[in-house]
Structure formats: structure tokens, C-alpha cells
N, C-alpha and C. Protein backbone atom coordinates (compact mmCIF):
# COMPACT_ATOMS: atom_id res chain seq x y z
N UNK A 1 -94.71 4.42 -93.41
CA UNK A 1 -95.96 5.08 -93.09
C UNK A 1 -95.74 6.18 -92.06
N UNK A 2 -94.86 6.05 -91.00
CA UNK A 2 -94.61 6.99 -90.32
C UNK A 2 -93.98 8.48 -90.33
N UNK A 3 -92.93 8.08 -91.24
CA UNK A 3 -92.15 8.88 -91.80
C UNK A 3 -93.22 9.95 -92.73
N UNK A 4 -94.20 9.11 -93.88
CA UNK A 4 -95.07 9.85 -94.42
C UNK A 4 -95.73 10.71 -93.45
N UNK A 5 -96.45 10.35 -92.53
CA UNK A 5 -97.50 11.13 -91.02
C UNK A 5 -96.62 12.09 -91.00
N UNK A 6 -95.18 12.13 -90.32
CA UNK A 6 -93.60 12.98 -90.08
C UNK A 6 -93.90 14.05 -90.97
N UNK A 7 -93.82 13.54 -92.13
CA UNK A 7 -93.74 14.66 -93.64
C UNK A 7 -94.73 15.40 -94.05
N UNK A 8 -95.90 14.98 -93.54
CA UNK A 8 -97.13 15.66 -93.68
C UNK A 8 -97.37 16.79 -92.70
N UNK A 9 -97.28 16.15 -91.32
CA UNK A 9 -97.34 17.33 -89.96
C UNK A 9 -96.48 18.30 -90.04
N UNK A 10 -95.31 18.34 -90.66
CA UNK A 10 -94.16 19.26 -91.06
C UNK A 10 -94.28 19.95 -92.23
N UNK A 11 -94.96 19.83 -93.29
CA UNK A 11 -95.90 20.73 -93.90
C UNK A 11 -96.95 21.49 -93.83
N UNK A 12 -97.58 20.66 -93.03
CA UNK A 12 -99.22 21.30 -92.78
C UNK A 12 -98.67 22.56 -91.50
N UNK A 13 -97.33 21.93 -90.74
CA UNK A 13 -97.48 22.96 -89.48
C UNK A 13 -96.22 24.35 -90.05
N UNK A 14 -96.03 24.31 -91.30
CA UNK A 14 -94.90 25.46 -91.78
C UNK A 14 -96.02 25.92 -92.49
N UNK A 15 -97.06 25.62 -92.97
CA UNK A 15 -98.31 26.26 -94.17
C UNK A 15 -99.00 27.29 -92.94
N UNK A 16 -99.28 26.82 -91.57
CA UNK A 16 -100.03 27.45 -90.76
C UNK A 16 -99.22 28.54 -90.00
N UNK A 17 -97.74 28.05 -90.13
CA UNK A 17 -96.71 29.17 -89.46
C UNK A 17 -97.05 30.57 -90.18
N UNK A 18 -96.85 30.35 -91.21
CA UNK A 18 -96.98 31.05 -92.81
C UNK A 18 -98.51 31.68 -93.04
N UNK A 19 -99.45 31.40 -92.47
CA UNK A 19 -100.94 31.39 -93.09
C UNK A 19 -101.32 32.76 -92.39
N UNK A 20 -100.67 33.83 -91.32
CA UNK A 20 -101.45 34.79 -90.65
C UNK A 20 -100.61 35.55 -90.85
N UNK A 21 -100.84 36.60 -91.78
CA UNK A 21 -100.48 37.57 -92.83
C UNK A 21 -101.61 39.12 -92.69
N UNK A 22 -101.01 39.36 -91.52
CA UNK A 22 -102.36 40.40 -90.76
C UNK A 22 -101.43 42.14 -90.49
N UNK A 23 -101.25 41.93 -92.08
CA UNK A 23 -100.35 43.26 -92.26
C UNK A 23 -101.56 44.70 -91.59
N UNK A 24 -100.96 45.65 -90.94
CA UNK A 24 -101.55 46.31 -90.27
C UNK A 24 -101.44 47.77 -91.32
N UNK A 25 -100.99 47.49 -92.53
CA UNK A 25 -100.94 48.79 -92.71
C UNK A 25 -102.19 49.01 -94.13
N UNK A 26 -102.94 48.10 -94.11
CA UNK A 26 -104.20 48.18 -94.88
C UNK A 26 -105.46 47.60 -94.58
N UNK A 27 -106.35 48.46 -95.03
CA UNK A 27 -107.83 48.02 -93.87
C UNK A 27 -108.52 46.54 -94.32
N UNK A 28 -108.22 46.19 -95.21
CA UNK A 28 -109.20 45.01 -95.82
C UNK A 28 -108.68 43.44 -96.24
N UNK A 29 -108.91 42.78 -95.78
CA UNK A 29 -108.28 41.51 -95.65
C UNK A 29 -108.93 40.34 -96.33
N UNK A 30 -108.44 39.23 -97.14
CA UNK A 30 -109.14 38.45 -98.01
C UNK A 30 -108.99 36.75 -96.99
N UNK A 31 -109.92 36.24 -96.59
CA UNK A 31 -109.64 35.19 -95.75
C UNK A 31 -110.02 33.89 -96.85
N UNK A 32 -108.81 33.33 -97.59
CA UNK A 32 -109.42 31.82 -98.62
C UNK A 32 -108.99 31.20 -97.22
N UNK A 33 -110.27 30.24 -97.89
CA UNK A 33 -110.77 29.08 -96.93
C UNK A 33 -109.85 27.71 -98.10
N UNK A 34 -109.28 26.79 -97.57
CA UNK A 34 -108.42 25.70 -98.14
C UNK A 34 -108.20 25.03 -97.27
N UNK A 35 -107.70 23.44 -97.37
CA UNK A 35 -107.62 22.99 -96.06
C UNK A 35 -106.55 23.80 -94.93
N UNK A 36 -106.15 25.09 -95.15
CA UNK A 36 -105.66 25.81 -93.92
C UNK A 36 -106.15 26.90 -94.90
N UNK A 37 -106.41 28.05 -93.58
CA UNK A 37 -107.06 29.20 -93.54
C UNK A 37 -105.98 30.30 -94.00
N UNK A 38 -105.99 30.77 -95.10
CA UNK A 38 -105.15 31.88 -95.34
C UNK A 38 -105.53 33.24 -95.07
N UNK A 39 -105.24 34.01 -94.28
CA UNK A 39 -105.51 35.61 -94.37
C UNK A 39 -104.41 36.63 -95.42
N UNK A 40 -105.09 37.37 -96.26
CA UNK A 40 -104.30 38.12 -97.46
C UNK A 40 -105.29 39.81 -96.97
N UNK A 41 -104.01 40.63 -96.14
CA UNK A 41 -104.38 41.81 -95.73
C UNK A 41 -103.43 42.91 -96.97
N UNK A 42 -103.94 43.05 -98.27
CA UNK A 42 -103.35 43.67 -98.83
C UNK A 42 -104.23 44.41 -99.69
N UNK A 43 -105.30 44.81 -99.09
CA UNK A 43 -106.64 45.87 -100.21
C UNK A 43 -106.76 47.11 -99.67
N UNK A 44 -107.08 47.70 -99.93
CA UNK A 44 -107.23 49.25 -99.68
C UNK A 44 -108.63 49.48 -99.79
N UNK A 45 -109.61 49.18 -100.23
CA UNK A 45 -110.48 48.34 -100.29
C UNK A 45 -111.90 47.21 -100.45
N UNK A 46 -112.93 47.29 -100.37
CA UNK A 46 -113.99 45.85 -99.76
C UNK A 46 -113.91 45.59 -101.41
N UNK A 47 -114.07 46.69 -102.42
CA UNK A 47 -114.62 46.25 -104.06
C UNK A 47 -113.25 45.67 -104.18
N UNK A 48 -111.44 46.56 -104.10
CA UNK A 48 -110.66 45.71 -104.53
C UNK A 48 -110.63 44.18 -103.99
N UNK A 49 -111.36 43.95 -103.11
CA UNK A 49 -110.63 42.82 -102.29
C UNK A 49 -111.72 41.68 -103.02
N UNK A 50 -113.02 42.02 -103.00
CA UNK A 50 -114.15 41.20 -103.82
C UNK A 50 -113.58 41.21 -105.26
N UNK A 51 -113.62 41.81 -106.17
CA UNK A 51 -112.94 41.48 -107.41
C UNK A 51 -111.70 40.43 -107.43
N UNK A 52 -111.01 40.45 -106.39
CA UNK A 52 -109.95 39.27 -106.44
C UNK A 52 -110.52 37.79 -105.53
N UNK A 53 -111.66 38.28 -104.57
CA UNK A 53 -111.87 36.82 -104.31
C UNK A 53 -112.97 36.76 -105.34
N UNK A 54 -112.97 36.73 -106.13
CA UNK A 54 -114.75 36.15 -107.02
C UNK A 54 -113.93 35.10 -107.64
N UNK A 55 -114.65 34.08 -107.36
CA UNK A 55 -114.86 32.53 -107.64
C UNK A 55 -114.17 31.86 -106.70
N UNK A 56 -113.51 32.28 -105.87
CA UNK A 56 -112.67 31.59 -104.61
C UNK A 56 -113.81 31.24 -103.51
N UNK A 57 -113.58 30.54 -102.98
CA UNK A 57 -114.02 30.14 -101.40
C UNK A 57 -113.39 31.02 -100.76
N UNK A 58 -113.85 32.14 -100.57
CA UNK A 58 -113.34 33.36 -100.10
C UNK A 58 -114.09 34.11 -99.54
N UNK A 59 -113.69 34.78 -98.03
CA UNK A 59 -114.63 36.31 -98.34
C UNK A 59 -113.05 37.61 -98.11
N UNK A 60 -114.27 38.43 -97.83
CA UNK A 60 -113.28 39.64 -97.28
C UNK A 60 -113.93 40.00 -96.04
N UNK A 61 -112.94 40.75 -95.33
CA UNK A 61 -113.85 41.25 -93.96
C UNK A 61 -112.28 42.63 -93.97
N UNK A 62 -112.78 43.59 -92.62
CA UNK A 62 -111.72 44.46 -92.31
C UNK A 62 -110.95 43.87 -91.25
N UNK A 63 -109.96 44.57 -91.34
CA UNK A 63 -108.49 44.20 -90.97
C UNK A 63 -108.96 44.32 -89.38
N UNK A 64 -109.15 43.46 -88.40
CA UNK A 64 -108.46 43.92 -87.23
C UNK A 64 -107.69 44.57 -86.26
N UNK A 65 -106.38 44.28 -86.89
CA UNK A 65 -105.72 44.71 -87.12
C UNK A 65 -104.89 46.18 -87.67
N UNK A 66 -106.02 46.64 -87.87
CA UNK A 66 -105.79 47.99 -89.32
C UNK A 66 -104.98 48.92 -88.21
N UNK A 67 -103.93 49.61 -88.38
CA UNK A 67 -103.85 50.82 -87.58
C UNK A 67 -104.58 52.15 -88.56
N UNK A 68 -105.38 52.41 -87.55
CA UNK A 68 -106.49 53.22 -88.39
C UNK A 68 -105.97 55.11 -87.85
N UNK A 69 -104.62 55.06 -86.72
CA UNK A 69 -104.36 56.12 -86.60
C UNK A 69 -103.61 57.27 -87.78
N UNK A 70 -103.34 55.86 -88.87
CA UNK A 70 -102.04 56.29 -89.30
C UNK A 70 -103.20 56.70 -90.75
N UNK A 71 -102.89 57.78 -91.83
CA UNK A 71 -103.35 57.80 -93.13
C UNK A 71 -102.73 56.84 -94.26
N UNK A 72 -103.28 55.77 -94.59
CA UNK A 72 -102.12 54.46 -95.00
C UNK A 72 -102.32 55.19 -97.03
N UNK A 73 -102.81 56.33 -96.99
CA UNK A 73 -103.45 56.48 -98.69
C UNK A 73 -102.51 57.78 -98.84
N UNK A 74 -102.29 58.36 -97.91
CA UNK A 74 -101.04 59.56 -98.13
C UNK A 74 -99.71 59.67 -97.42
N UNK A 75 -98.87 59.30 -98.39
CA UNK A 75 -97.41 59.60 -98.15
C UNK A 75 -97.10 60.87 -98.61
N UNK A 76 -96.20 60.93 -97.09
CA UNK A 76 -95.15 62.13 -97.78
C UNK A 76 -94.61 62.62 -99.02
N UNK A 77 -95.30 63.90 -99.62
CA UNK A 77 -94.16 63.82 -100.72
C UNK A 77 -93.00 64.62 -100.19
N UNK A 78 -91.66 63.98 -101.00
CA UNK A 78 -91.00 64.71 -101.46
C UNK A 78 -90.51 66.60 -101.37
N UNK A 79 -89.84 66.88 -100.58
CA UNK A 79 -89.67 68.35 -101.32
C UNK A 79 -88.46 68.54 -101.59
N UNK A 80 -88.55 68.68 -102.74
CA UNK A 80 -87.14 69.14 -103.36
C UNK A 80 -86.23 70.73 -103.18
N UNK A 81 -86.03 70.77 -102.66
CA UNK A 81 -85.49 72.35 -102.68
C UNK A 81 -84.17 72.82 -103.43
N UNK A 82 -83.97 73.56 -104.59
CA UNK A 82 -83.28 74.04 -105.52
C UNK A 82 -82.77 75.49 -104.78
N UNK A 83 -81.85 75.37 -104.88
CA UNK A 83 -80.94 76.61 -104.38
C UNK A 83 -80.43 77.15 -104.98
């Protein structure tokens, strides 16, 4: 029985190590509710992030987190220069 308690607290406490996923480089974040709280910061965003929680015990909210200095929707392109 103990050993089981052991094996359980050592799961539940690597799921929660694991569970805060508060990537800063996108504004919108999906929080499922399960017996541990997952944060999923990977929308660009509120409609993408609602289309993936619909039917989950889910919401979305914005990132905290967001660095909002940076333009996270335009990268550098490329210049090629031919000589």
C-alpha cells in the first residue's frame, strides 16, 4: 500500500513539473482543467484556441506571459543576394 501512495505522488508530482507550459512567444493560452491543471500557450489566436478547446473542460484566456514587445506573426525574411 505504501509503495502504491510512493508511485502515485511520483506521478502526480512529474505531471505538475510538466503541466506549466507558458511559452512566451504566443498570446493565447488553452488552460484543460483534469485532475492537474494543464496550460497549452500555443494559439495565435482566442477563435484558434476555442475551436480546439470545444468539448473539453477547457477555456482559453491570454498569455501572461506574452512578450508583446516582440512581432511573434513576422519573421524575417530571407534576402538572397545574387551576384
Amino acid at each position: 500500500m505504501r509503495g502504491t501512495f510512493i508511485a502515485l505522488a511520483l506521478i502526480f508530482s512529474c505531471a505538475t513539473a510538466h503541466a506549466q507550459n507558458w511559452d512566451s512567444r504566443y498570446p493565447v493560452c488553452q488552460m484543460l482543467y483534469s485532475p492537474v491543471t494543464l496550460s497549452d500557450c500555443r494559439y495565435e489566436t482566442m477563435e484558434q484556441c476555442r475551436a480546439a478547446t470545444s468539448g473539453l473542460y477547457a477555456q482559453c484566456m491570454e498569455n501572461p506571459y506574452f512578450a508583446r514587445t516582440q512581432d511573434y506573426r513576422r519573421r524575417p525574411r530571407r534576402q538572397h543576394h545574387h551576384y
